[in-house]
C-alpha atoms as a PDB file:
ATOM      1  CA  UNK A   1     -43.414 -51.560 -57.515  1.00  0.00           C
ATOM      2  CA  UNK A   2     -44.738 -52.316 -61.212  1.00  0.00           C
ATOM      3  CA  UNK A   3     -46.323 -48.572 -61.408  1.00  0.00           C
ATOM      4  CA  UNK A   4     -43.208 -46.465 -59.886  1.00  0.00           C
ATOM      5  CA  UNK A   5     -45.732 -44.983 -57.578  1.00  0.00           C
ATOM      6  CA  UNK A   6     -45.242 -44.262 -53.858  1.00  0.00           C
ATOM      7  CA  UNK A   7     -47.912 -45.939 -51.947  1.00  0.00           C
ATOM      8  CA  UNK A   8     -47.065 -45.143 -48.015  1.00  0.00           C
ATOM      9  CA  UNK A   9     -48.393 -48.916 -46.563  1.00  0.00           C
ATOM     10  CA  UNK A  10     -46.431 -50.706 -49.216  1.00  0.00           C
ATOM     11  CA  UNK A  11     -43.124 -52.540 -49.987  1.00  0.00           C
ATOM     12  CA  UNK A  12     -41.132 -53.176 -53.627  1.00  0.00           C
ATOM     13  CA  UNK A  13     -42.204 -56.876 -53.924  1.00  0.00           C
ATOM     14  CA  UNK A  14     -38.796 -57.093 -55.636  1.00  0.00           C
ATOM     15  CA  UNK A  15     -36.702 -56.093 -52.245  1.00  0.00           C
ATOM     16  CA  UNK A  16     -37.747 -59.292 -50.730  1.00  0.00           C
ATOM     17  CA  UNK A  17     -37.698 -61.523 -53.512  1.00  0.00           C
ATOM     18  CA  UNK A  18     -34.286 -60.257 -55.208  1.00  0.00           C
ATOM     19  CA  UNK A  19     -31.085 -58.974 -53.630  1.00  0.00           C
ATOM     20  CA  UNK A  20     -28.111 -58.777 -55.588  1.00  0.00           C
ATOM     21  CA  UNK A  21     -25.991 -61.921 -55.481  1.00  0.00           C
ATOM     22  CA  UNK A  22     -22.191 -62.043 -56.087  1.00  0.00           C
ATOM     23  CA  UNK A  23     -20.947 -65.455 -56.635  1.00  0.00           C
ATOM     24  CA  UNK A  24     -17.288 -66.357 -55.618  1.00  0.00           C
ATOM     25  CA  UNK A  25     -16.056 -69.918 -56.261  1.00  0.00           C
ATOM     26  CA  UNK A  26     -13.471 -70.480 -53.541  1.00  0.00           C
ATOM     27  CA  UNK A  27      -9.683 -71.087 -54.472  1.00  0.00           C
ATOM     28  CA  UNK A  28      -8.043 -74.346 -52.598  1.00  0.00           C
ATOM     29  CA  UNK A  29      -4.835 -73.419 -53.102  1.00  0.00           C
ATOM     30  CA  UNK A  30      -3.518 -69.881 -54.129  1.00  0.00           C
ATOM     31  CA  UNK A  31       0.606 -69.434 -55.943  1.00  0.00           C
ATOM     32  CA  UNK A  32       2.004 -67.306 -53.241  1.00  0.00           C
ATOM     33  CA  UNK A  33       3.903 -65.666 -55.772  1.00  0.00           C
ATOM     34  CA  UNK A  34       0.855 -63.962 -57.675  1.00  0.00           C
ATOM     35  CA  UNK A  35      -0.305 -63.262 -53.756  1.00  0.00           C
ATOM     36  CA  UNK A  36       3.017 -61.724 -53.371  1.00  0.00           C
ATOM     37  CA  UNK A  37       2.294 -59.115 -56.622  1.00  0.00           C
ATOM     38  CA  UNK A  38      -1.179 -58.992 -56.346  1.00  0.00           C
ATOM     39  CA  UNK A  39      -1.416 -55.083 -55.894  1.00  0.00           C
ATOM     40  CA  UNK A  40       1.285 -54.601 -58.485  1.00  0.00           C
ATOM     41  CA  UNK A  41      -0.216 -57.175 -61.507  1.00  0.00           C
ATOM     42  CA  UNK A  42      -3.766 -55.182 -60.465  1.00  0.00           C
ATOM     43  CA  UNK A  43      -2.395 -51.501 -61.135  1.00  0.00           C
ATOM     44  CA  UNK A  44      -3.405 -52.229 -65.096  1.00  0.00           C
ATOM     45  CA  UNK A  45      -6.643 -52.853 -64.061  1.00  0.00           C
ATOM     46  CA  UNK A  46      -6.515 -49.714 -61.427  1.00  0.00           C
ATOM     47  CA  UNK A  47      -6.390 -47.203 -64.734  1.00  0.00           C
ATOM     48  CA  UNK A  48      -9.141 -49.259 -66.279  1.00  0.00           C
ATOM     49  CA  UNK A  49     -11.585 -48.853 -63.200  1.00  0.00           C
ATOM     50  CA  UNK A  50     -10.403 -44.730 -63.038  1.00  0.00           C
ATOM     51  CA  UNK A  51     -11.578 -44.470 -66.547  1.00  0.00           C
ATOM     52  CA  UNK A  52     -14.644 -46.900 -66.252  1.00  0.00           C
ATOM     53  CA  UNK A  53     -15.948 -44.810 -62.747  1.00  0.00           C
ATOM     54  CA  UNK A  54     -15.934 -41.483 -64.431  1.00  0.00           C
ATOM     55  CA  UNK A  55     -18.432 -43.030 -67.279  1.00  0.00           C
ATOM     56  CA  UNK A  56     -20.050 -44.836 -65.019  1.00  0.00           C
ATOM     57  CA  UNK A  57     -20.810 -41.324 -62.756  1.00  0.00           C
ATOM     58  CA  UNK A  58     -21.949 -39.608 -65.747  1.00  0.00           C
ATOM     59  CA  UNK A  59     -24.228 -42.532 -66.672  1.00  0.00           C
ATOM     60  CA  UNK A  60     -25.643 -42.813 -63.000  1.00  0.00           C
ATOM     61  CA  UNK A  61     -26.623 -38.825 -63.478  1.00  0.00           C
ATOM     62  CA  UNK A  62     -28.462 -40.266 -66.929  1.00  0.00           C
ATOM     63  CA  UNK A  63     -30.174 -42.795 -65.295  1.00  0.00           C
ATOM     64  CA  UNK A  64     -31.689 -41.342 -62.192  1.00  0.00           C
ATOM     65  CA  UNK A  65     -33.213 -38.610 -64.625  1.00  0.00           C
ATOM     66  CA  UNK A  66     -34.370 -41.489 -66.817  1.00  0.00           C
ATOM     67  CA  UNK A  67     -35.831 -43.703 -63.943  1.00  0.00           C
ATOM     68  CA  UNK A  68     -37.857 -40.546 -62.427  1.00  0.00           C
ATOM     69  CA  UNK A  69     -39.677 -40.342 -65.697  1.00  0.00           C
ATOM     70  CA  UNK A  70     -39.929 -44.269 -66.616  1.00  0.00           C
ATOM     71  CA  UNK A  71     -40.006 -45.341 -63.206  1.00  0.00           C
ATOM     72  CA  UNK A  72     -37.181 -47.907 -64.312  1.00  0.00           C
ATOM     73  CA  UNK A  73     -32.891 -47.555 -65.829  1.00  0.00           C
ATOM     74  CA  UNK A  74     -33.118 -48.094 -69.659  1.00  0.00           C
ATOM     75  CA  UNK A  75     -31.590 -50.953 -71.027  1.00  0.00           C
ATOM     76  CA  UNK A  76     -28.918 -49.499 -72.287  1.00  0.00           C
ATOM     77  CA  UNK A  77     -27.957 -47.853 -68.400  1.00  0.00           C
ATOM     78  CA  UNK A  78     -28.886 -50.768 -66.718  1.00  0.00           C
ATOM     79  CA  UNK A  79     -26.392 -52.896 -69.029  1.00  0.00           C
ATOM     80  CA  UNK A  80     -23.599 -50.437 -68.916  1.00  0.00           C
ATOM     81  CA  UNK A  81     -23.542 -49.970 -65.343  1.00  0.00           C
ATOM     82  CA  UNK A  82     -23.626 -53.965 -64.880  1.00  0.00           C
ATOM     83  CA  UNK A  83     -21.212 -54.732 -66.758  1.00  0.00           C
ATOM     84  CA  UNK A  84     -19.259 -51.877 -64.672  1.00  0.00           C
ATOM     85  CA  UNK A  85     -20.213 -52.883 -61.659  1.00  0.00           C
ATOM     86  CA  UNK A  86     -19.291 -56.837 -62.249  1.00  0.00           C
ATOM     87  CA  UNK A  87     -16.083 -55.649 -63.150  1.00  0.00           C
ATOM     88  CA  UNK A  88     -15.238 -53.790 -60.546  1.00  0.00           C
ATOM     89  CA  UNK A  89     -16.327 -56.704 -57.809  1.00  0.00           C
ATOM     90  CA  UNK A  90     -13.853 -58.993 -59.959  1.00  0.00           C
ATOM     91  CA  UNK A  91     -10.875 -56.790 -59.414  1.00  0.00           C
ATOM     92  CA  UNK A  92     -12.202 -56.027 -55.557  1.00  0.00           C
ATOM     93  CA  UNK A  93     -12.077 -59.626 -55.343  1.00  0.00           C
ATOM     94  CA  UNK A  94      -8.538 -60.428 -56.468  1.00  0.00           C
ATOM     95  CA  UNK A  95      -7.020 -57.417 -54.664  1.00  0.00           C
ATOM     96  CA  UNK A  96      -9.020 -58.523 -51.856  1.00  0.00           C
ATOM     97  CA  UNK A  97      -7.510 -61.891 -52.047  1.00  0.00           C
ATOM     98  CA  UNK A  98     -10.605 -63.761 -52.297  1.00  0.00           C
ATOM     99  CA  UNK A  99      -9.801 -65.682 -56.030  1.00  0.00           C
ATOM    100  CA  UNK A 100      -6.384 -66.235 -56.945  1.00  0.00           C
ATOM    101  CA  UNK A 101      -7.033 -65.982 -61.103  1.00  0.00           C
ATOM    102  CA  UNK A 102      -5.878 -62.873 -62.780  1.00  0.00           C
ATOM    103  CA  UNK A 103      -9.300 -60.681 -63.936  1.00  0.00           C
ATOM    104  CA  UNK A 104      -9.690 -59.979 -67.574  1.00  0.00           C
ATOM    105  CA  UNK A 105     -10.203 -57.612 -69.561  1.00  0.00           C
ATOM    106  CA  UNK A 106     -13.503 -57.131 -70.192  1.00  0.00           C
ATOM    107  CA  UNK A 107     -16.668 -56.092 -68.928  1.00  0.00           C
ATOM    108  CA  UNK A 108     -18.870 -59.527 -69.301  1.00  0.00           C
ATOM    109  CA  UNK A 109     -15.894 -62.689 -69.079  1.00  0.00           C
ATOM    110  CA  UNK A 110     -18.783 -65.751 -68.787  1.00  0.00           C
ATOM    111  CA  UNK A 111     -16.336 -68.368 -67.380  1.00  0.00           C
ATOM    112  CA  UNK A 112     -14.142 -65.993 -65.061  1.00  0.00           C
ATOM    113  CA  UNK A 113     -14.939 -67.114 -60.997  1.00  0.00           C
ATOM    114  CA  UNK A 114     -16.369 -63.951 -59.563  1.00  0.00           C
ATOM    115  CA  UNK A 115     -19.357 -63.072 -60.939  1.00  0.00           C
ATOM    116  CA  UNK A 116     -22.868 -60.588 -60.447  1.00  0.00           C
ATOM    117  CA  UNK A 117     -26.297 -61.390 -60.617  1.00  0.00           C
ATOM    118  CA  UNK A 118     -28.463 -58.122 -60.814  1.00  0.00           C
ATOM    119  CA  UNK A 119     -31.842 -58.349 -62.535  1.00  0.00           C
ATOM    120  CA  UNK A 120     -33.728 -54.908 -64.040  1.00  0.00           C
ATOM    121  CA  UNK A 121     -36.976 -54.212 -62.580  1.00  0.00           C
ATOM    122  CA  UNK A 122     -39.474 -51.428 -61.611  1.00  0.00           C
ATOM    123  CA  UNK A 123     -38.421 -48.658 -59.357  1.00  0.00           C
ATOM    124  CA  UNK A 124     -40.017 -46.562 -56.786  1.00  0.00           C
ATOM    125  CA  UNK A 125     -39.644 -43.067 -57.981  1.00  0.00           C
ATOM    126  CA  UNK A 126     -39.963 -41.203 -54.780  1.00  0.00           C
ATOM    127  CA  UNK A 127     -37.244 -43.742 -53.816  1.00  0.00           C
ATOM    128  CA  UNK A 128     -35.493 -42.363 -56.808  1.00  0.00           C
ATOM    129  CA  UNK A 129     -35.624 -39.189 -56.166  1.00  0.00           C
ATOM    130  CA  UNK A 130     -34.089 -39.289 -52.520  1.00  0.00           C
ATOM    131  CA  UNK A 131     -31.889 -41.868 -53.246  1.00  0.00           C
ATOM    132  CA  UNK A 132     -28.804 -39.839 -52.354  1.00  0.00           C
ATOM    133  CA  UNK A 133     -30.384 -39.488 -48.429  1.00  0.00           C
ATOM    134  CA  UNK A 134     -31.620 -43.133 -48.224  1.00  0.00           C
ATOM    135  CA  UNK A 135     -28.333 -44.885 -48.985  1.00  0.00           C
ATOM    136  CA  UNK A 136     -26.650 -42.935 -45.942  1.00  0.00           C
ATOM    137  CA  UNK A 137     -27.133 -45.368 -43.608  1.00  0.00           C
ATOM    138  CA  UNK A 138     -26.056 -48.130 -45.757  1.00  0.00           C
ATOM    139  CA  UNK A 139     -23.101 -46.340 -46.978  1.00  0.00           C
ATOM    140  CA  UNK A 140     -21.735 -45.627 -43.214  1.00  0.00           C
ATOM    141  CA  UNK A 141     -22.112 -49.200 -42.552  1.00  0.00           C
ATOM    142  CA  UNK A 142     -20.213 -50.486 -45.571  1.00  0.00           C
ATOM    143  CA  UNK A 143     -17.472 -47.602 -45.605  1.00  0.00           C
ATOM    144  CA  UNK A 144     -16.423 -49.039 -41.765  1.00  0.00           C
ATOM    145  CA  UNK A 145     -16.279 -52.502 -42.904  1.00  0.00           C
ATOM    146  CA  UNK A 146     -14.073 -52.184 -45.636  1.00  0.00           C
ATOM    147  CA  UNK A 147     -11.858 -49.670 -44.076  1.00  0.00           C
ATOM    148  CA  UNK A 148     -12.006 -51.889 -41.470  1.00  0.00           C
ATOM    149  CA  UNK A 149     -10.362 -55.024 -43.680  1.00  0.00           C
ATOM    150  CA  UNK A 150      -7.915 -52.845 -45.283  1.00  0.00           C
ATOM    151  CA  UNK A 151      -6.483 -51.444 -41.997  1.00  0.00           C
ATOM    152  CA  UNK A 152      -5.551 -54.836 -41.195  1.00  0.00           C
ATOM    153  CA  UNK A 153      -4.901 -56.163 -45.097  1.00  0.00           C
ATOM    154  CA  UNK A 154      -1.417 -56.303 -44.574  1.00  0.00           C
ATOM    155  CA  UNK A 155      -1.642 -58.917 -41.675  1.00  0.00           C
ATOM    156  CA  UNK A 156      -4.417 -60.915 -44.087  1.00  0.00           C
ATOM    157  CA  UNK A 157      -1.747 -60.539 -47.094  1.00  0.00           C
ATOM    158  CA  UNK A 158       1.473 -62.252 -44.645  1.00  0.00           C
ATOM    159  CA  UNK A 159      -1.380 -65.239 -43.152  1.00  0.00           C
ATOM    160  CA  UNK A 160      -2.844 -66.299 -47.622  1.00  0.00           C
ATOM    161  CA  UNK A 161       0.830 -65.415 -48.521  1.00  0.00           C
ATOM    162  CA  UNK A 162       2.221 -67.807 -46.001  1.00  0.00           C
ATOM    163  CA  UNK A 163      -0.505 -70.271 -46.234  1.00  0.00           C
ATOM    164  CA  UNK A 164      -1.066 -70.038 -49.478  1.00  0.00           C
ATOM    165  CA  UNK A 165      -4.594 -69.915 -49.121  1.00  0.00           C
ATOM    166  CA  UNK A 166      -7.089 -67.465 -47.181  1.00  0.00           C
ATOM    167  CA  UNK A 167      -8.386 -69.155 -44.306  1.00  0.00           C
ATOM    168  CA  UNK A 168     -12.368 -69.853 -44.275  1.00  0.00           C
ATOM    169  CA  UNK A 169     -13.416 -67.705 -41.624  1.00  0.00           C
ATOM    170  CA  UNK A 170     -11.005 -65.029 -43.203  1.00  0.00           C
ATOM    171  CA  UNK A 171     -12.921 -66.233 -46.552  1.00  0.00           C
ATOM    172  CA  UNK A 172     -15.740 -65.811 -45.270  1.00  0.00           C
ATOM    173  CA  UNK A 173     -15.759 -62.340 -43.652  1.00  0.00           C
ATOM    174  CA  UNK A 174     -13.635 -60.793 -46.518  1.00  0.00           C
ATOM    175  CA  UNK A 175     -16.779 -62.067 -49.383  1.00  0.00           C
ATOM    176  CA  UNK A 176     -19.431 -60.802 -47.136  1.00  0.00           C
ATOM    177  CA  UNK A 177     -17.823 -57.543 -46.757  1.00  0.00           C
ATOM    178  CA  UNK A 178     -17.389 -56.844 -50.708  1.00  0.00           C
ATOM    179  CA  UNK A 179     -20.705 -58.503 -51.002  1.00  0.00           C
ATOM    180  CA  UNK A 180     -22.356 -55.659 -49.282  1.00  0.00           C
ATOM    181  CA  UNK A 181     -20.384 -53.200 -50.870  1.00  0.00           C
ATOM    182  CA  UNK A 182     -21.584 -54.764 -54.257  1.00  0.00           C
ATOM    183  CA  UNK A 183     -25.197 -54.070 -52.744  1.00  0.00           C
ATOM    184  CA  UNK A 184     -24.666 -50.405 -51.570  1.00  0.00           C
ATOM    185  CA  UNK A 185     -23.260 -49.864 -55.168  1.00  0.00           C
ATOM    186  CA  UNK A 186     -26.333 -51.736 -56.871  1.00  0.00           C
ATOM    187  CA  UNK A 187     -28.563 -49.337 -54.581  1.00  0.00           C
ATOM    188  CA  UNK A 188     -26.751 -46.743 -55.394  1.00  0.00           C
ATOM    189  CA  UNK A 189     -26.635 -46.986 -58.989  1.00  0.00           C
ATOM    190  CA  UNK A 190     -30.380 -48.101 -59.037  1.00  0.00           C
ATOM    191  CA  UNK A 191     -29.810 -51.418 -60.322  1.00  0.00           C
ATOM    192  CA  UNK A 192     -31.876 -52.686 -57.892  1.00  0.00           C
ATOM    193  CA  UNK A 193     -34.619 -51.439 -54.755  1.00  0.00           C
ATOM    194  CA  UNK A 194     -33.346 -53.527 -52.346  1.00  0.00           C
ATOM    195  CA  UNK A 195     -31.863 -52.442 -49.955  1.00  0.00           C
ATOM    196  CA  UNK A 196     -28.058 -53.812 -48.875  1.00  0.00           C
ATOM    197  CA  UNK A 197     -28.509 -56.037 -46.295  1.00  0.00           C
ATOM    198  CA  UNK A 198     -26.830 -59.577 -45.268  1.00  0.00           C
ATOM    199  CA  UNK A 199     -23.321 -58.206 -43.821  1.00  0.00           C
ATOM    200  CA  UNK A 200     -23.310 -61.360 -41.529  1.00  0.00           C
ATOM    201  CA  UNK A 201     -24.284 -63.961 -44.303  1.00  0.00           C
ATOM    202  CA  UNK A 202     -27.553 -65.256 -45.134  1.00  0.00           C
ATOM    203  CA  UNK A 203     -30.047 -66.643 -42.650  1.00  0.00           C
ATOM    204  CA  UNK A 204     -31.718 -69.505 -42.069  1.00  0.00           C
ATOM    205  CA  UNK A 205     -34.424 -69.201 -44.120  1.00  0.00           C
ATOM    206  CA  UNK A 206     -32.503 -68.244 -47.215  1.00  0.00           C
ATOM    207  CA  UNK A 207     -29.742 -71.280 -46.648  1.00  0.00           C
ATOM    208  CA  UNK A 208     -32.200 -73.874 -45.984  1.00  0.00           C
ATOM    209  CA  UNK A 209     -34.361 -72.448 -49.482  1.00  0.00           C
ATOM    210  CA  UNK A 210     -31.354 -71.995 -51.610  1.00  0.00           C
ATOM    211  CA  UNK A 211     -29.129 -74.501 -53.419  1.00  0.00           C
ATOM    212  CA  UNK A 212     -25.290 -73.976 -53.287  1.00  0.00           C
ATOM    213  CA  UNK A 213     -24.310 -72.495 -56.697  1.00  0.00           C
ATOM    214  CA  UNK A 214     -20.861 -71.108 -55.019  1.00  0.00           C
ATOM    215  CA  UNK A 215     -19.157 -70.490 -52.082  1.00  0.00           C
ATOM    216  CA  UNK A 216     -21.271 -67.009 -51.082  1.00  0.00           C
ATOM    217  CA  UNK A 217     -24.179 -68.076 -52.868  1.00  0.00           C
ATOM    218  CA  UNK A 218     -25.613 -68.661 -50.145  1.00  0.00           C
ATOM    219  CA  UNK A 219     -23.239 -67.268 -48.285  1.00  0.00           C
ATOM    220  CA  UNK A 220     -23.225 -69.413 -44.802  1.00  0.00           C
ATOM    221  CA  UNK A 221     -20.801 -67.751 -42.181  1.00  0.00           C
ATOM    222  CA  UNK A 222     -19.279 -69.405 -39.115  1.00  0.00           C
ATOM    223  CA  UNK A 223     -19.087 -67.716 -35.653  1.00  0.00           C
ATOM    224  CA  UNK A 224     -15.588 -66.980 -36.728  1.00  0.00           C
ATOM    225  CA  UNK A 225     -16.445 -65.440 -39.531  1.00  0.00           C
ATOM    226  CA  UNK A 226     -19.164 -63.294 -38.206  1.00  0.00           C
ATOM    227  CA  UNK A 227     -16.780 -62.101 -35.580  1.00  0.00           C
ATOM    228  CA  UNK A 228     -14.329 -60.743 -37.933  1.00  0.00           C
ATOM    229  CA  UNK A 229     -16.879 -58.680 -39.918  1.00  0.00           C
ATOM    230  CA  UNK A 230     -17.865 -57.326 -36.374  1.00  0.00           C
ATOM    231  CA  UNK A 231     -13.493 -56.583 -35.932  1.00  0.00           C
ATOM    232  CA  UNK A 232     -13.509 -54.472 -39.639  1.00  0.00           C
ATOM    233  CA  UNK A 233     -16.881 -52.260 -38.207  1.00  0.00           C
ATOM    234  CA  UNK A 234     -14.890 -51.644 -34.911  1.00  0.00           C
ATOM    235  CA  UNK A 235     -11.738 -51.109 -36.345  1.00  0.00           C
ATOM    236  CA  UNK A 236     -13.483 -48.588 -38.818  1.00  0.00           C
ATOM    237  CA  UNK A 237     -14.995 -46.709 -36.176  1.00  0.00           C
ATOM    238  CA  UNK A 238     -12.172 -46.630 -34.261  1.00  0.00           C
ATOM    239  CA  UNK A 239     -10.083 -44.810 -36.938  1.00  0.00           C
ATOM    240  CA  UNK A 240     -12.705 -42.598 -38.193  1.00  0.00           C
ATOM    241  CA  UNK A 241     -12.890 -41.498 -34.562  1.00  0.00           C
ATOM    242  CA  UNK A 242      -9.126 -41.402 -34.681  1.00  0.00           C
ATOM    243  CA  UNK A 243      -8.882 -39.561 -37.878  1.00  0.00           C
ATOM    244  CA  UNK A 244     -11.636 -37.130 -36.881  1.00  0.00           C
ATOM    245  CA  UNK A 245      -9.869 -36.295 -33.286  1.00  0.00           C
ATOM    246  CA  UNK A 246      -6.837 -35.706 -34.847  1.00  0.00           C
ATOM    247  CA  UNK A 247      -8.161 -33.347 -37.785  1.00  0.00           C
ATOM    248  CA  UNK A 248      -9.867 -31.392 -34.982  1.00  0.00           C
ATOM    249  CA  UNK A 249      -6.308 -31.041 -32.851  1.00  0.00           C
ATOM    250  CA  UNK A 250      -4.556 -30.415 -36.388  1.00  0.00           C
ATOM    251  CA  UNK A 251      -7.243 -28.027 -36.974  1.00  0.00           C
ATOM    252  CA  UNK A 252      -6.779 -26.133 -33.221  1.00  0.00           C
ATOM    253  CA  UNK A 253      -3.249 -25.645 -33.196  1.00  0.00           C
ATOM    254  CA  UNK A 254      -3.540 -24.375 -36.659  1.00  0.00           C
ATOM    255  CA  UNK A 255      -5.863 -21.916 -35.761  1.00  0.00           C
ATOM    256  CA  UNK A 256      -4.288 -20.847 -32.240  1.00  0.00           C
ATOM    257  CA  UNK A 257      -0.817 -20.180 -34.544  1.00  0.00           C
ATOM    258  CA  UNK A 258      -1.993 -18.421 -36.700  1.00  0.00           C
ATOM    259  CA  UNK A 259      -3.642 -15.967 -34.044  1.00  0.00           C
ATOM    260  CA  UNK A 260      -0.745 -15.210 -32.250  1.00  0.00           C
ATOM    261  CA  UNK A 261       1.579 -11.703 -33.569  1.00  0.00           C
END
């Protein structure tokens, strides 16, 4: 909304026109051998992201006090937590597996094959304010996805390392995955009011509308595809059940030891 004011029948315009886009251009052929290093050549850029989230948490506290008075991030937020944000998606993406170029160094590379596309506008300040409870929902579903991926990254590592390149329905699961945890992270941060959505790809409507400016943008998903992202959500529930059943037992005999003379 232009105003920032809560109006109960109404919708941020913006939501439906603008969701965050992150554009991947898809490798052919990946050198097995920087597949091989990937997590090792990435630990550089590990201590870079450490250092970038803490600034980036302190600026997030700046801005939601900032967008509850102006109804909007100041330039100078929105651009810093961008720029953080686009850099973190291009290191996601290589350890990920998704582009096989090394990231650089810097928080706005204009040639560099993953790239961001958020876009400042007005925010809803009751949205604002209860940000932290609105994103819940959104931040289970993207938390099971990508723990879903990694418990199975090393068995998507051995199939790009042996192939040399990531299959397309592996592709294509993998980029919608750290597409919607680009989203959740946009919502989060309030770069944007709309909400994450599109963890199985875009739909008709947006594929038919849109031209191709990469390989997620739009982001068209096979059946194969689409039933891969649904494997990461069941394999994430399945071992936060797991890890939540065996924290309870852990918990129990703890307890029942330390009861007895």
């Amino acid at each position: 909304m232009a105003d920032g004011r809560w109006s109960p029948g109404r919708k941020e315009a913006d939501a439906d026109e603008f969701r965050p886009v992150l554009d991947i251009v898809e490798p052919g052929h990946q050198r097995r051998l920087t597949v091989l290093l990937r997590l090792l050549l990435l630990i550089p850029h590990f201590i870079v992201l450490f250092v970038l989230h803490i600034a980036a948490f302190f600026t997030v506290i700046v801005g939601w006090f900032a967008a509850l008075v102006l109804g909007r991030l100041p330039d100078p937020v929105f651009r810093f937590l961008a720029q953080f944000l686009g850099y973190d998606m291009r290191v996601s993406a290589s350890q990920m597996l998704l582009i096989d170029r090394y990231p650089p160094f810097a928080l706005t590379p204009p040639d560099y094959p993953v790239q961001i596309d958020v876009r400042p506008t007005a925010l809803n300040r009751l949205s604002v304010l209860f940000r932290i409870f609105l994103m819940i929902p959104a931040a289970i579903v993207q938390s099971l996805a990508v723990y879903g991926w990694w418990a199975l990254s090393f068995v998507w590592w051995v199939i790009t390392l042996v192939l040399g390149r990531m299959p397309r329905p592996l592709f294509e699961a993998t980029a919608a995955t750290l597409r919607y945890r680009m989203r959740f992270s946009a919502y989060a941060m309030m770069l944007t009011p709309a909400y994450p959505k599109g963890l199985f790809g875009d739909d008709d409507l947006a594929v038919s509308q849109g031209h191709s400016r990469s390989a997620t943008r739009p982001l068209v998903m096979s059946s194969a595809g689409k039933w891969l992202v649904v494997l990461f959500l069941v394999l994430g529930i399945a071992g936060n059940v797991t890890t939540s059943v065996t924290t309870s037992t852990t918990s129990d005999d703890t307890t029942e030891l330390s009861g007895r003379p």
